[in-house]
Protein backbone atom coordinates (compact mmCIF):
# COMPACT_ATOMS: atom_id res chain seq x y z
CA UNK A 1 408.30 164.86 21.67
CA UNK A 2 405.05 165.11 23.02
CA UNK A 3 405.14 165.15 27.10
CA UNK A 4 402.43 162.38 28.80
CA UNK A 5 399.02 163.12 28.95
CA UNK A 6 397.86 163.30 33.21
CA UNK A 7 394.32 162.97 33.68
CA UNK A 8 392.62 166.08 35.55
CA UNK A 9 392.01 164.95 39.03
CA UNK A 10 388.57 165.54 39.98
CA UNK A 11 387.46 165.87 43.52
CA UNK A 12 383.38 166.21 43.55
CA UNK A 13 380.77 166.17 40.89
CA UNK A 14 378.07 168.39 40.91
CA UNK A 15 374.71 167.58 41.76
CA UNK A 16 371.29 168.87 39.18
CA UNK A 17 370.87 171.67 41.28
CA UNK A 18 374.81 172.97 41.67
CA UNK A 19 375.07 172.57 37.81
CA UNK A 20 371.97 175.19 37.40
CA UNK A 21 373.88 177.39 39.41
CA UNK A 22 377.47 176.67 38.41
CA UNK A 23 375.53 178.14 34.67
CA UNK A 24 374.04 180.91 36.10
CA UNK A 25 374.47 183.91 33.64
CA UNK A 26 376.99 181.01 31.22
CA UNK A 27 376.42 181.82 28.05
CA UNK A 28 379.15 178.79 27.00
CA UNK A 29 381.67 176.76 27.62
CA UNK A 30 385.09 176.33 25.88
CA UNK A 31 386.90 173.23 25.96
CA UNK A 32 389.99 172.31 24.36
CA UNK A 33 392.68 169.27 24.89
CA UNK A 34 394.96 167.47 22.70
CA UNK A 35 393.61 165.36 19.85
CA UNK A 36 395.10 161.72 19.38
CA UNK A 37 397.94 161.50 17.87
CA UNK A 38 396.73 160.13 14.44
CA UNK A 39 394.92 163.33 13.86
CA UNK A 40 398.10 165.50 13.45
CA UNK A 41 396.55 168.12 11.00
CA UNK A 42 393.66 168.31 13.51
CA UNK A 43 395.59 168.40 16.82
CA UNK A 44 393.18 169.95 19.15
CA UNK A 45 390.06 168.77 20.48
CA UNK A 46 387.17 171.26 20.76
CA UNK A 47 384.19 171.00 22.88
CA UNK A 48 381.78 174.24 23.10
CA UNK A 49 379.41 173.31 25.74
CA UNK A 50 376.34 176.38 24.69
CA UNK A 51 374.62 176.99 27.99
CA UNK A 52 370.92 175.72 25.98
CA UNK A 53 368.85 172.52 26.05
CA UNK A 54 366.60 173.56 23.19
CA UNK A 55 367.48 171.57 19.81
CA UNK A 56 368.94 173.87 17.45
CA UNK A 57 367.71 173.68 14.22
CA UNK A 58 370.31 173.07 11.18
CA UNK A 59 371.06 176.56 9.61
CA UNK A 60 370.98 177.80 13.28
CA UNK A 61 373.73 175.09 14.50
CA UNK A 62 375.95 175.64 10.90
CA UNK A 63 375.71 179.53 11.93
CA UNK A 64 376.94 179.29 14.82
CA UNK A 65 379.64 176.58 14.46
CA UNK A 66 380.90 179.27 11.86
CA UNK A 67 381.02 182.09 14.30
CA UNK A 68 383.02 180.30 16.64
CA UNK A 69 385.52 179.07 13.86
CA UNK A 70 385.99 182.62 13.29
CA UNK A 71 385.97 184.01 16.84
CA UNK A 72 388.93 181.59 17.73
CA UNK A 73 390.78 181.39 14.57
CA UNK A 74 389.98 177.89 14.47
CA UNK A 75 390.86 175.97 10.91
CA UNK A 76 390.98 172.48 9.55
CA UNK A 77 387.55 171.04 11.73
CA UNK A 78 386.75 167.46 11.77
CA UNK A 79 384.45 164.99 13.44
CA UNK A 80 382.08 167.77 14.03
CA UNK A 81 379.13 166.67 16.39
CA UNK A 82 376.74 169.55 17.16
CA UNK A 83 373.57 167.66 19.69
CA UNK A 84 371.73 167.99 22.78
CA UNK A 85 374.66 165.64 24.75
CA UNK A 86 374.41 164.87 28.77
CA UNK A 87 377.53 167.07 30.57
CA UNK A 88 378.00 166.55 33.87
CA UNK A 89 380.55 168.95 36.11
CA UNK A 90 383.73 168.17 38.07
CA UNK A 91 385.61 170.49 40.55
CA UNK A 92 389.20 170.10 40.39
CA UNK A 93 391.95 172.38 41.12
CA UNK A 94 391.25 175.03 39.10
CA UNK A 95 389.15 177.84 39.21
CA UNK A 96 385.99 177.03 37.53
CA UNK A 97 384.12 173.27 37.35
CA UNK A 98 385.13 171.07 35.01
CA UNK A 99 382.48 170.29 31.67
CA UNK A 100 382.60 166.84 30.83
CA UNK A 101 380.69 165.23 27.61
CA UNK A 102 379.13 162.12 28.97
CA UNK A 103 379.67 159.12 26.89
CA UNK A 104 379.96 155.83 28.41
CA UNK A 105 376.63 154.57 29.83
CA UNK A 106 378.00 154.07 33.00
CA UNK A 107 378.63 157.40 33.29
CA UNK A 108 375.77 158.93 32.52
CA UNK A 109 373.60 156.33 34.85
CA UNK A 110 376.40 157.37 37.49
CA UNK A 111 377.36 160.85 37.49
CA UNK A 112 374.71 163.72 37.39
CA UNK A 113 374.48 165.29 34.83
CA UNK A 114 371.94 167.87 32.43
CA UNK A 115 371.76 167.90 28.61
CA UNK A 116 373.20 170.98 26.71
CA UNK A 117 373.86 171.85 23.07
CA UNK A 118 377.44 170.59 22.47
CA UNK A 119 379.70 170.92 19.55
CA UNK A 120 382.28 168.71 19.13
CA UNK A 121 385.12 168.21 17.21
CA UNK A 122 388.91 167.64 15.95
CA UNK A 123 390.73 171.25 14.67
CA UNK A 124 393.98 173.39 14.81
CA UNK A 125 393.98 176.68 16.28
CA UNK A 126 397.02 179.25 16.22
CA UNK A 127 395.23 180.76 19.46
CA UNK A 128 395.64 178.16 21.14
CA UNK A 129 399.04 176.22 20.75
CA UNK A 130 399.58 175.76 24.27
CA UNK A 131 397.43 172.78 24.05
CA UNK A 132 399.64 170.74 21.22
CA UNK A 133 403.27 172.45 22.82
CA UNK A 134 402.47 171.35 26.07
CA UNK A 135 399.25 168.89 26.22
CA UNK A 136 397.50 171.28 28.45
CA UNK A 137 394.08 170.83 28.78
CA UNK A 138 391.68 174.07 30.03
CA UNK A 139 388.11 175.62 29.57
CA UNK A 140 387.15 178.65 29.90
CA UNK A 141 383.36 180.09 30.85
CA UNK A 142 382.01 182.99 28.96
CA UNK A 143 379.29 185.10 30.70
CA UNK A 144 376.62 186.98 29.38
CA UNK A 145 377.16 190.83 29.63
């Protein structure tokens, strides 16, 4: 039985400015949290928040969506969005601020926020089962060497 999804308390959004330094020397962003439920042989949700706001062009975007299914073992993808989206940052209790894609309009007229190259989608992942055995939620930043 899956346990209860908490949301991820979030004490303090970012402003423009803390963002541009929060991705100081971020290459990306690594998101993943548990699909729905209906999407059982996609249980994880990805979001791979590139540290860019330049449009990617096609082959570019379908290169690198590849490399990253292969990096992190990552199978099955679905409901793939790859755009310029508005993210906006949260600190919470852990280490590192919080990436969140901005949907709602309210949101993005509400919390601040600047656009980046996201990829998003529905997938399974041996690497990371924590996230269907125990709902977790987590991102990790990856910094350029």
């Amino acid at each position: 039985m899956q346990e209860k999804m908490q949301p991820i308390k979030t004490t303090h959004y970012l402003s423009k400015q803390e963002i541009i330094q929060n991705l100081h020397k971020v290459q990306y962003i690594i998101m993943a949290t548990p699909s729905p439920n209906s999407f059982a042989d996609s249980p994880i949700h990805f979001s791979i928040f590139l540290n860019t706001q330049d449009e990617l062009p096609a082959d570019i975007k379908e290169q690198v969506f590849q490399k990253f299914l292969q990096d992190y073992n990552i199978t099955n993808p679905q409901h793939v969005m790859s755009q310029l989206a508005p993210v906006g940052f949260a600190t919470t209790k852990q280490e590192t601020a919080m990436p969140m894609l901005l949907i709602q309009p309210q949101d993005i007229h509400s919390i601040p926020h600047i656009f980046l190259h996201v990829i998003d989608f529905l997938a399974q992942s041996k690497a990371y089962e924590e996230v269907t055995q125990t709902s977790l939620t987590g991102w990790s930043y990856i910094y350029e060497e």
